[in-house]
C-alpha atoms as a PDB file:
ATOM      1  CA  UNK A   1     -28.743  16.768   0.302  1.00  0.00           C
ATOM      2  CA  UNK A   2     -28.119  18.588  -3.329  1.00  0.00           C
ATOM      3  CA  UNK A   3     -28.902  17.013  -6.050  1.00  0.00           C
ATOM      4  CA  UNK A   4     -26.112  16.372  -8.347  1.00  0.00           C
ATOM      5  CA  UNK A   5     -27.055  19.017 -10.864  1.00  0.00           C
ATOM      6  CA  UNK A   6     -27.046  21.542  -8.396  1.00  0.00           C
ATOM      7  CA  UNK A   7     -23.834  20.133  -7.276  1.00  0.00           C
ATOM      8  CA  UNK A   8     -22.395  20.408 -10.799  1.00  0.00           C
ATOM      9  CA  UNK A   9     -23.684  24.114 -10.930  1.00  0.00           C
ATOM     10  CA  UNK A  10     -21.916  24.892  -7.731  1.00  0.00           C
ATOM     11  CA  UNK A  11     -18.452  22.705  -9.064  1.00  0.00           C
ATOM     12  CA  UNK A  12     -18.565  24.821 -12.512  1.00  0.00           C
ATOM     13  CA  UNK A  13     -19.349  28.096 -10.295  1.00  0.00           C
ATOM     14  CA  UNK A  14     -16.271  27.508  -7.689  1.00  0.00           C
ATOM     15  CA  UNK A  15     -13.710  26.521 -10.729  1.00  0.00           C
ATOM     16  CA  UNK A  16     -14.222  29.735 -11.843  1.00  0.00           C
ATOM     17  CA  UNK A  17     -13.433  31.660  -8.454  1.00  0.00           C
ATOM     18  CA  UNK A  18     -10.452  32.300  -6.880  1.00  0.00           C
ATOM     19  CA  UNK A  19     -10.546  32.698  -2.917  1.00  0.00           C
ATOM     20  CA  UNK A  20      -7.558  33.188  -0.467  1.00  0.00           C
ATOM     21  CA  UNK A  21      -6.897  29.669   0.844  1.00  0.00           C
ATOM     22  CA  UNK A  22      -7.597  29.602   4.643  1.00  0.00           C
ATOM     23  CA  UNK A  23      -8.953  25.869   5.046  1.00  0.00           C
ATOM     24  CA  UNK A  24      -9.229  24.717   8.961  1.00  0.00           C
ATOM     25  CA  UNK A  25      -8.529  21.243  10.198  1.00  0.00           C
ATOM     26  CA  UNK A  26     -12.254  20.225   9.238  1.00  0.00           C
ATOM     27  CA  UNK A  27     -12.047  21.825   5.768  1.00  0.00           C
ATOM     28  CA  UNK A  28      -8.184  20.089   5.135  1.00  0.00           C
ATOM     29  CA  UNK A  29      -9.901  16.656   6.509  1.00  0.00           C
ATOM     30  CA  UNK A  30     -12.745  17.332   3.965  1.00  0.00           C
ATOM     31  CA  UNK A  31     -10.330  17.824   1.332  1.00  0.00           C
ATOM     32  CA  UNK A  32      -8.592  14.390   2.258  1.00  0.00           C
ATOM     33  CA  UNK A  33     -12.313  12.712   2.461  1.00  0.00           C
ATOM     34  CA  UNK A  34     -12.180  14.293  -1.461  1.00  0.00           C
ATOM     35  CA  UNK A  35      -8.628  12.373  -2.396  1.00  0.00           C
ATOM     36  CA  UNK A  36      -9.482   9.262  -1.138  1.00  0.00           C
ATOM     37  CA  UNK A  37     -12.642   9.305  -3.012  1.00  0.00           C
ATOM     38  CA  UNK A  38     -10.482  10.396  -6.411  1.00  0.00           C
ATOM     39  CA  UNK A  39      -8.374   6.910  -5.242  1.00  0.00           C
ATOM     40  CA  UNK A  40     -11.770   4.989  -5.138  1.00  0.00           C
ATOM     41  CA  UNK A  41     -12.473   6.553  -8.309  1.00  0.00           C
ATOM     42  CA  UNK A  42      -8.860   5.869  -9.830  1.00  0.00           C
ATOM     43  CA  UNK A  43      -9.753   1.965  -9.272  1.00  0.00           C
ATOM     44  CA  UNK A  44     -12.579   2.205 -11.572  1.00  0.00           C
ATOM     45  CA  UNK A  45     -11.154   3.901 -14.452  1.00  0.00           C
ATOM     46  CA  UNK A  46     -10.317   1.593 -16.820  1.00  0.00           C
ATOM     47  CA  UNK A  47     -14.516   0.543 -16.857  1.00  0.00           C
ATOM     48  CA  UNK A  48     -16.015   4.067 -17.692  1.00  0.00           C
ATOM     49  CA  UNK A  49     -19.226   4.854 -17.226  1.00  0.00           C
ATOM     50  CA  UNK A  50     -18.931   8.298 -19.503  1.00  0.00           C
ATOM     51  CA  UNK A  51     -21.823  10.130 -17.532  1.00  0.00           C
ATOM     52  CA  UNK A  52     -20.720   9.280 -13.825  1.00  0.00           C
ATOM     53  CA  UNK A  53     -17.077   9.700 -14.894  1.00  0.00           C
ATOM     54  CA  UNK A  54     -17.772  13.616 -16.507  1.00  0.00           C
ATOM     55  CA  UNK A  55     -19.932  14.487 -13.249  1.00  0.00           C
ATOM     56  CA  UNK A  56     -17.466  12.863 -10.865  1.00  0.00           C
ATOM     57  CA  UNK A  57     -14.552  14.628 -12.077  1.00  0.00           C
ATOM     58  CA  UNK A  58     -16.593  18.169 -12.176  1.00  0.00           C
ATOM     59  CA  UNK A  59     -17.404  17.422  -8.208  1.00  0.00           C
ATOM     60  CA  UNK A  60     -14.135  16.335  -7.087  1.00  0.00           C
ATOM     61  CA  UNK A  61     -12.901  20.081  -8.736  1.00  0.00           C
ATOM     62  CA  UNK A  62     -15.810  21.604  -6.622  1.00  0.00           C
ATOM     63  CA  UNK A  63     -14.272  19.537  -3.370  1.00  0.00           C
ATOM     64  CA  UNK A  64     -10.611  20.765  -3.861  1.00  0.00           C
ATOM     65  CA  UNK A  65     -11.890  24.605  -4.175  1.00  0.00           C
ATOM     66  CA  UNK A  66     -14.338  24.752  -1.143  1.00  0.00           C
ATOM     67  CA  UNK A  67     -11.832  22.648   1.117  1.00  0.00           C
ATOM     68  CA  UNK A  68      -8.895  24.842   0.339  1.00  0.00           C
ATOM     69  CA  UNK A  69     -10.852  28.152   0.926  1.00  0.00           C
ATOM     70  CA  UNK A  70     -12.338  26.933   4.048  1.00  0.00           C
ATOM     71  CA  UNK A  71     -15.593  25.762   3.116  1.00  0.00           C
ATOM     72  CA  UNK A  72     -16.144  23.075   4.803  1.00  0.00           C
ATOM     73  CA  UNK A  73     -19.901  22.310   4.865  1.00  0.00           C
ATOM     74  CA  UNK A  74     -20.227  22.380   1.303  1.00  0.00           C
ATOM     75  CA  UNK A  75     -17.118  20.648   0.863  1.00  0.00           C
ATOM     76  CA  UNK A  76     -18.500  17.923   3.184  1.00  0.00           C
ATOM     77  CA  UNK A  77     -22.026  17.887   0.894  1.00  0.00           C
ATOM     78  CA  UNK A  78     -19.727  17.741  -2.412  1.00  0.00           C
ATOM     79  CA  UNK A  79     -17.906  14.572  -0.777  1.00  0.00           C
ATOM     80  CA  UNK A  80     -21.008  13.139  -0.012  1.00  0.00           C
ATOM     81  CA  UNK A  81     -22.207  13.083  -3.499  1.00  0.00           C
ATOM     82  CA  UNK A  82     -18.978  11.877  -4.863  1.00  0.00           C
ATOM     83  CA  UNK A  83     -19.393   8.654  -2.582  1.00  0.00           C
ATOM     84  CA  UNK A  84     -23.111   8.487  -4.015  1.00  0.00           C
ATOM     85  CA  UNK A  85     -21.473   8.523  -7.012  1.00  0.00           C
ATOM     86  CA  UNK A  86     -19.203   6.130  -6.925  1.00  0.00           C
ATOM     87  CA  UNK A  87     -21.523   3.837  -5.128  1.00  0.00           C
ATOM     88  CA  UNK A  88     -23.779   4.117  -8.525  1.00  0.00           C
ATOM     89  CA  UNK A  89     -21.219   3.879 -10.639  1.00  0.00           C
ATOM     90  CA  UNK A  90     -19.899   0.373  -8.598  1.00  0.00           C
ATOM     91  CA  UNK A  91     -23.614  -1.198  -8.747  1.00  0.00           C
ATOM     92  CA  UNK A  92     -23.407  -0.299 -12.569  1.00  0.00           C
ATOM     93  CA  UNK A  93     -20.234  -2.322 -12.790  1.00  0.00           C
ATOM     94  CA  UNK A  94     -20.868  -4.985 -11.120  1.00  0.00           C
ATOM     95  CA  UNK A  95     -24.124  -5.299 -13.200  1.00  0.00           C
ATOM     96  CA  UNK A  96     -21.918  -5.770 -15.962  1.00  0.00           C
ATOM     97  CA  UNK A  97     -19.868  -9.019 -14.125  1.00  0.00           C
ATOM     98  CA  UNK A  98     -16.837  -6.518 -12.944  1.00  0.00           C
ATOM     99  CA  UNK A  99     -15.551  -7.983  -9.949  1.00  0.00           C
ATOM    100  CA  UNK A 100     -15.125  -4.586  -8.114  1.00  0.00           C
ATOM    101  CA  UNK A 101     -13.807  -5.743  -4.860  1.00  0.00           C
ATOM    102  CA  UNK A 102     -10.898  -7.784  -6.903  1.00  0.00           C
ATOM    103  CA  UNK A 103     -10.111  -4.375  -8.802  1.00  0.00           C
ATOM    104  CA  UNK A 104     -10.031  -2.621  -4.996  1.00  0.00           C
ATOM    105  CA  UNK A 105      -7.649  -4.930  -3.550  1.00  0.00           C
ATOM    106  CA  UNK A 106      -5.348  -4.736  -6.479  1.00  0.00           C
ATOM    107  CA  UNK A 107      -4.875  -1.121  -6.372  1.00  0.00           C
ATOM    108  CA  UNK A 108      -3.945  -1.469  -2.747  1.00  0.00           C
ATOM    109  CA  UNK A 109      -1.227  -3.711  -3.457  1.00  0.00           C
ATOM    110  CA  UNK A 110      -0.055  -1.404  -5.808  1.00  0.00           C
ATOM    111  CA  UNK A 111      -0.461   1.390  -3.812  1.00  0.00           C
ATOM    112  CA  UNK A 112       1.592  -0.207  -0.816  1.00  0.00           C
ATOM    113  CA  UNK A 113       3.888  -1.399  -3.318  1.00  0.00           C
ATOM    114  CA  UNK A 114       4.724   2.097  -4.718  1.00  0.00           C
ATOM    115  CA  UNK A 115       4.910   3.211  -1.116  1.00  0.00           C
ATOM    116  CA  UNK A 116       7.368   0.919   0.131  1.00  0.00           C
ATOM    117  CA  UNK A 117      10.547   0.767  -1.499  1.00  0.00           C
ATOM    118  CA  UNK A 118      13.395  -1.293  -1.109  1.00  0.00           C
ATOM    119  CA  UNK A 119      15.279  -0.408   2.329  1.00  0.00           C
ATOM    120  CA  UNK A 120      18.501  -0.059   0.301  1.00  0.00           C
ATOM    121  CA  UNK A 121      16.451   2.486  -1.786  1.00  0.00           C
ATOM    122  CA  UNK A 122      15.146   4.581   1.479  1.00  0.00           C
ATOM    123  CA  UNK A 123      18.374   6.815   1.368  1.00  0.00           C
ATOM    124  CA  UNK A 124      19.178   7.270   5.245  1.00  0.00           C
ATOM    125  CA  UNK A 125      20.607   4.219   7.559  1.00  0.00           C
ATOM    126  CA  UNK A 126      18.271   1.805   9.371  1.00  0.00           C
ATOM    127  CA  UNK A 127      18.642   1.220  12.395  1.00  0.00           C
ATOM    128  CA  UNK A 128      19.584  -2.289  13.722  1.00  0.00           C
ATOM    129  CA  UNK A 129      16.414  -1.749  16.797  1.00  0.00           C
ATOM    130  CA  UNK A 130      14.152  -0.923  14.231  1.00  0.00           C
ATOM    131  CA  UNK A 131      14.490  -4.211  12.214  1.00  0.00           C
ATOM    132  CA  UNK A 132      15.030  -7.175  14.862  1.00  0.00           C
ATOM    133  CA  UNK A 133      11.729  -7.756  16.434  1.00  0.00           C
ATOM    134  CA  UNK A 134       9.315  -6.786  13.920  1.00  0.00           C
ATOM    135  CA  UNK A 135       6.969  -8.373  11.645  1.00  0.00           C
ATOM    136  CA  UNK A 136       7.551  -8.795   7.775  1.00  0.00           C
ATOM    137  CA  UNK A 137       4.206  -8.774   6.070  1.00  0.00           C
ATOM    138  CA  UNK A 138       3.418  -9.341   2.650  1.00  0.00           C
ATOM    139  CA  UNK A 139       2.025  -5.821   0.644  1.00  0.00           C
ATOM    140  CA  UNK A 140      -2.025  -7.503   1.198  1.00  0.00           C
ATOM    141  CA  UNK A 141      -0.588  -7.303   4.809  1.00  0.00           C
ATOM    142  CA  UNK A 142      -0.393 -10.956   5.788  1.00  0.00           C
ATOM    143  CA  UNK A 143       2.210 -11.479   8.563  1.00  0.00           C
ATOM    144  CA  UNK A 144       4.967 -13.796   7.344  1.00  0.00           C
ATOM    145  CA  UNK A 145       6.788 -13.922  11.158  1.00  0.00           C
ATOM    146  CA  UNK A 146       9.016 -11.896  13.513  1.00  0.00           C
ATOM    147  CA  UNK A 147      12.405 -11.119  12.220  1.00  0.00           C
ATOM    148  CA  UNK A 148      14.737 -12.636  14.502  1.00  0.00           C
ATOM    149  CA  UNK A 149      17.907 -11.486  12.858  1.00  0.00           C
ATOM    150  CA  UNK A 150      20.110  -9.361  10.279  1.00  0.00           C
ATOM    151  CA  UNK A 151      23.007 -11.182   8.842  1.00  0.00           C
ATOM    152  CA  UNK A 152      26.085  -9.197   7.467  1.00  0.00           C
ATOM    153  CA  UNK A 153      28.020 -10.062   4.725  1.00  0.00           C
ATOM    154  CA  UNK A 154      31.614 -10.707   5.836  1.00  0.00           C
ATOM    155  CA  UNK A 155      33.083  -8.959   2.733  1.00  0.00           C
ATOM    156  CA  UNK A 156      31.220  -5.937   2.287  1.00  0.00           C
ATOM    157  CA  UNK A 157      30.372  -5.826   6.067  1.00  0.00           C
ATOM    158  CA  UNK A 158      26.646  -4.875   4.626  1.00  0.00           C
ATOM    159  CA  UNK A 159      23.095  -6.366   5.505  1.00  0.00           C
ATOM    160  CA  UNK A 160      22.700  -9.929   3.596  1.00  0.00           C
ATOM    161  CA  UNK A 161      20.200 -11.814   4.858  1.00  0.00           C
ATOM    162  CA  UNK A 162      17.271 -11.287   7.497  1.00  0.00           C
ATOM    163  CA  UNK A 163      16.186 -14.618   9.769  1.00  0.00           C
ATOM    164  CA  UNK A 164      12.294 -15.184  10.069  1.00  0.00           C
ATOM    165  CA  UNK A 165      11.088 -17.221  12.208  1.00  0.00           C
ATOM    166  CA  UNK A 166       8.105 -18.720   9.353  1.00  0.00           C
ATOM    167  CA  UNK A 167       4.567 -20.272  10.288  1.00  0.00           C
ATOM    168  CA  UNK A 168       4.836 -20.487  13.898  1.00  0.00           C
ATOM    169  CA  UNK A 169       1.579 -20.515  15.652  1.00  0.00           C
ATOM    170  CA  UNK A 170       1.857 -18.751  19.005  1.00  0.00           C
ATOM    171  CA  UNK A 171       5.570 -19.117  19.211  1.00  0.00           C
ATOM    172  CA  UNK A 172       5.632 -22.801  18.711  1.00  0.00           C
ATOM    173  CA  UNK A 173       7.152 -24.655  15.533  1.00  0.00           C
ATOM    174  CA  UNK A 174       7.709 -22.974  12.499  1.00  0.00           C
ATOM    175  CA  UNK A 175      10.918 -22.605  10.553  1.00  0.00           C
ATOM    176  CA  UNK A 176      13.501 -20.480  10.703  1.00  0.00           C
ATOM    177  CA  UNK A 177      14.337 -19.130   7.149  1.00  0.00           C
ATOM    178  CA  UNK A 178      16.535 -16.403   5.392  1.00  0.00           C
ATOM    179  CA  UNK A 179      15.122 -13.538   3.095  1.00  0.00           C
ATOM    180  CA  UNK A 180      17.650 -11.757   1.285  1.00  0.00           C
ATOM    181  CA  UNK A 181      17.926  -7.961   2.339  1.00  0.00           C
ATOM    182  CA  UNK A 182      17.502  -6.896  -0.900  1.00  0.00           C
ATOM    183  CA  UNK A 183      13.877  -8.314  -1.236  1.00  0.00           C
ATOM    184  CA  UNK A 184      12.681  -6.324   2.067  1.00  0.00           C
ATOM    185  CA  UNK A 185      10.732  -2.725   1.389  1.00  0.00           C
ATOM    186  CA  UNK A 186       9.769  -0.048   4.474  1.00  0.00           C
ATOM    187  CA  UNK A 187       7.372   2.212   4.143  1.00  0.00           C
ATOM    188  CA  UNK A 188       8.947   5.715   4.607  1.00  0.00           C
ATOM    189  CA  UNK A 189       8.783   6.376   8.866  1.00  0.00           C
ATOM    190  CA  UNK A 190      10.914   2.842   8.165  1.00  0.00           C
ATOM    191  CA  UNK A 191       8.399   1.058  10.923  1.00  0.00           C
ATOM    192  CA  UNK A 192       7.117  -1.822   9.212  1.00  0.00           C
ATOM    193  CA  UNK A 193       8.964  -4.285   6.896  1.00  0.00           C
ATOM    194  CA  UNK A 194       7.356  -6.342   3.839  1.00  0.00           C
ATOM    195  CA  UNK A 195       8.283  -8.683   0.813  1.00  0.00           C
ATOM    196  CA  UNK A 196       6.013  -8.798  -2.080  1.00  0.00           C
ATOM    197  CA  UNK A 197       5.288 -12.610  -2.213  1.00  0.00           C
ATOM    198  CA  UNK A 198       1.657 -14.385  -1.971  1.00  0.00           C
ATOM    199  CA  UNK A 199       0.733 -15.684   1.551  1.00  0.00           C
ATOM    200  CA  UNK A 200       1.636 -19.123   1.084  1.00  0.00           C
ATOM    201  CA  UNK A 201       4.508 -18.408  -1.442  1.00  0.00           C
ATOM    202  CA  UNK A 202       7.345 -18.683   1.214  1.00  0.00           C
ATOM    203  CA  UNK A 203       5.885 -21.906   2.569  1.00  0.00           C
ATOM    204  CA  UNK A 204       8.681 -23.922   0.452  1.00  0.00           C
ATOM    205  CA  UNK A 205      11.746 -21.536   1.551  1.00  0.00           C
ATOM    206  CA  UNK A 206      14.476 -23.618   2.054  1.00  0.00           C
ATOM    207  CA  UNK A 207      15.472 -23.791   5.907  1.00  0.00           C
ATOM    208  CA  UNK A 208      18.296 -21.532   7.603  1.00  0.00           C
ATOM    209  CA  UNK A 209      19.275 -24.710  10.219  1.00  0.00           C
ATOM    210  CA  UNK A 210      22.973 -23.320  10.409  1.00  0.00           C
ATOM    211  CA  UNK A 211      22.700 -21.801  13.495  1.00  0.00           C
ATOM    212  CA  UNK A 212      22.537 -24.837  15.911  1.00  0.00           C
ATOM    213  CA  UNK A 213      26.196 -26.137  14.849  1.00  0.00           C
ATOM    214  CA  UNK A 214      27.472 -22.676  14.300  1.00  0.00           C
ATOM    215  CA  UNK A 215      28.103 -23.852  10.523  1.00  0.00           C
ATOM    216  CA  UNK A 216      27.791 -21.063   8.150  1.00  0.00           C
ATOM    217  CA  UNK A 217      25.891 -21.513   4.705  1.00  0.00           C
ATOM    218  CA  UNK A 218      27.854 -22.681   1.982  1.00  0.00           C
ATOM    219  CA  UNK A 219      27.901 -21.221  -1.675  1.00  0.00           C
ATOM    220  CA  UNK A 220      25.413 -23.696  -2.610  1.00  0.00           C
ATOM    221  CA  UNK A 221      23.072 -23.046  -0.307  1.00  0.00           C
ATOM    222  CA  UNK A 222      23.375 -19.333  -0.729  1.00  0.00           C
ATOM    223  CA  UNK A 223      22.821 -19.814  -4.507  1.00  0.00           C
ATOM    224  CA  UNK A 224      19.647 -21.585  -4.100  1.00  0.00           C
ATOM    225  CA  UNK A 225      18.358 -19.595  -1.682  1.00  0.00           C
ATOM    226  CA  UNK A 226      18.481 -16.417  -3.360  1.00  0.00           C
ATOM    227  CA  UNK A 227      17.079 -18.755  -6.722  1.00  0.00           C
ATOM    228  CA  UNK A 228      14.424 -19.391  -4.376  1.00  0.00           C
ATOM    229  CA  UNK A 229      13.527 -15.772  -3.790  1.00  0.00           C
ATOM    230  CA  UNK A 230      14.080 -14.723  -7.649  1.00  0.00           C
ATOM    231  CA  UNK A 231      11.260 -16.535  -8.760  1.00  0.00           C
ATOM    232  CA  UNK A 232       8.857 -15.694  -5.623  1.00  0.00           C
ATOM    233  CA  UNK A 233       8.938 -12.096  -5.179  1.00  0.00           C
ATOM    234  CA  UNK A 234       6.801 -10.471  -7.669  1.00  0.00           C
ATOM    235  CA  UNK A 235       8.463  -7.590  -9.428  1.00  0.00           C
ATOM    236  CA  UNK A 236       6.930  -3.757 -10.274  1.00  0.00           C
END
């Protein structure tokens, strides 16, 4: 494999050239191999380690040329390096006490949080199908339960509440509670539904139990729940 210096030679040498952009599959896949390595990267920024940081940022140049001009060998060899790279510049950190994995799982949170917006936000109708029957997962991706049910409010006609069945274990027990609508997110294909709470956070939910007398929730109980869900979700 290159060293890095020769890898920084080539970098500076393909910054300066222009080529006409005819990447294959491999050579696009290479140049994905490159992003997610700028994510892993990304995590780490705000703990520099100036040297790794200057050469890391003249590779991942190098990576973007050769992959979008086709060259997919030494895009692969530039890739390879920037993982050698960051896996030096991770030891380094974690030398110092930085609790790497901790900043990792952050900026996936984050990055599933910025991906999944509210479903009122999504800008084209859900449908009904889509939402009854699947799982709603927290944004570490922790399932919370099935989704049983979409309730309606009976003045606007529009989605209110959605019924989870909550800490079942193989279909047994549990219990049944109500997440207002405008606390679920979709990713943007709209197949998979989340709230951004902890794991554990919508252990003390209070209970949807209306169902088995046909009594509908009062204003009180409406007004706590949503209290309820106020304080749990945790905002942008």
């Amino acid at each position: 494999m290159l060293r890095y210096t020769g890898l920084a030679a080539l970098a500076a040498l393909c910054a300066s050239v222009s080529l006409p952009a005819q990447a294959d599959e491999v050579a696009r896949e290479c140049l994905r191999d490159a992003m997610r390595a700028g994510a892993i990267h990304d995590v780490l920024a705000d703990h520099p380690v100036p040297v790794r940081d200057r050469e890391f940022r003249t590779l991942y140049r190098a990576a973007l040329v050769l992959g979008r001009n086709g060259r997919e060998s030494a895009c692969e060899a530039v890739v390879e390096a920037m993982r050698a790279n960051i896996d030096d510049r991770t030891e380094r950190l974690e030398d110092r006490g930085v609790d790497v994995d901790a900043l990792r799982e952050e900026a996936r949170k984050e990055r599933i949080h910025r991906n999944t917006p509210p479903v009122g936000a999504v800008g084209r109708p859900v449908p009904a199908n889509a939402v009854i029957g699947a799982s709603l997962r927290t944004l570490a991706g922790e399932n919370m339960g099935e989704i049983e049910d979409v309730l309606l409010d009976p003045a606007s006609g529009r989605p209110a509440l959605v019924l989870i069945n909550h800490g079942d274990v193989l279909g047994i027990g549990g219990s049944q509670i109500a997440v207002p609508w405008r606390f679920i997110r979709t990713n943007a294909a709209r197949s998979a539904f989340f709230i951004a709470v902890r794991e554990d956070a919508l252990d003390d939910a209070p209970d949807y139990d209306f169902d088995a007398d046909g009594a509908s929730p009062d204003a009180g109980w409406l007004a706590e729940n949503e209290a309820f869900y106020e304080k749990a979700v945790v905002r942008e």
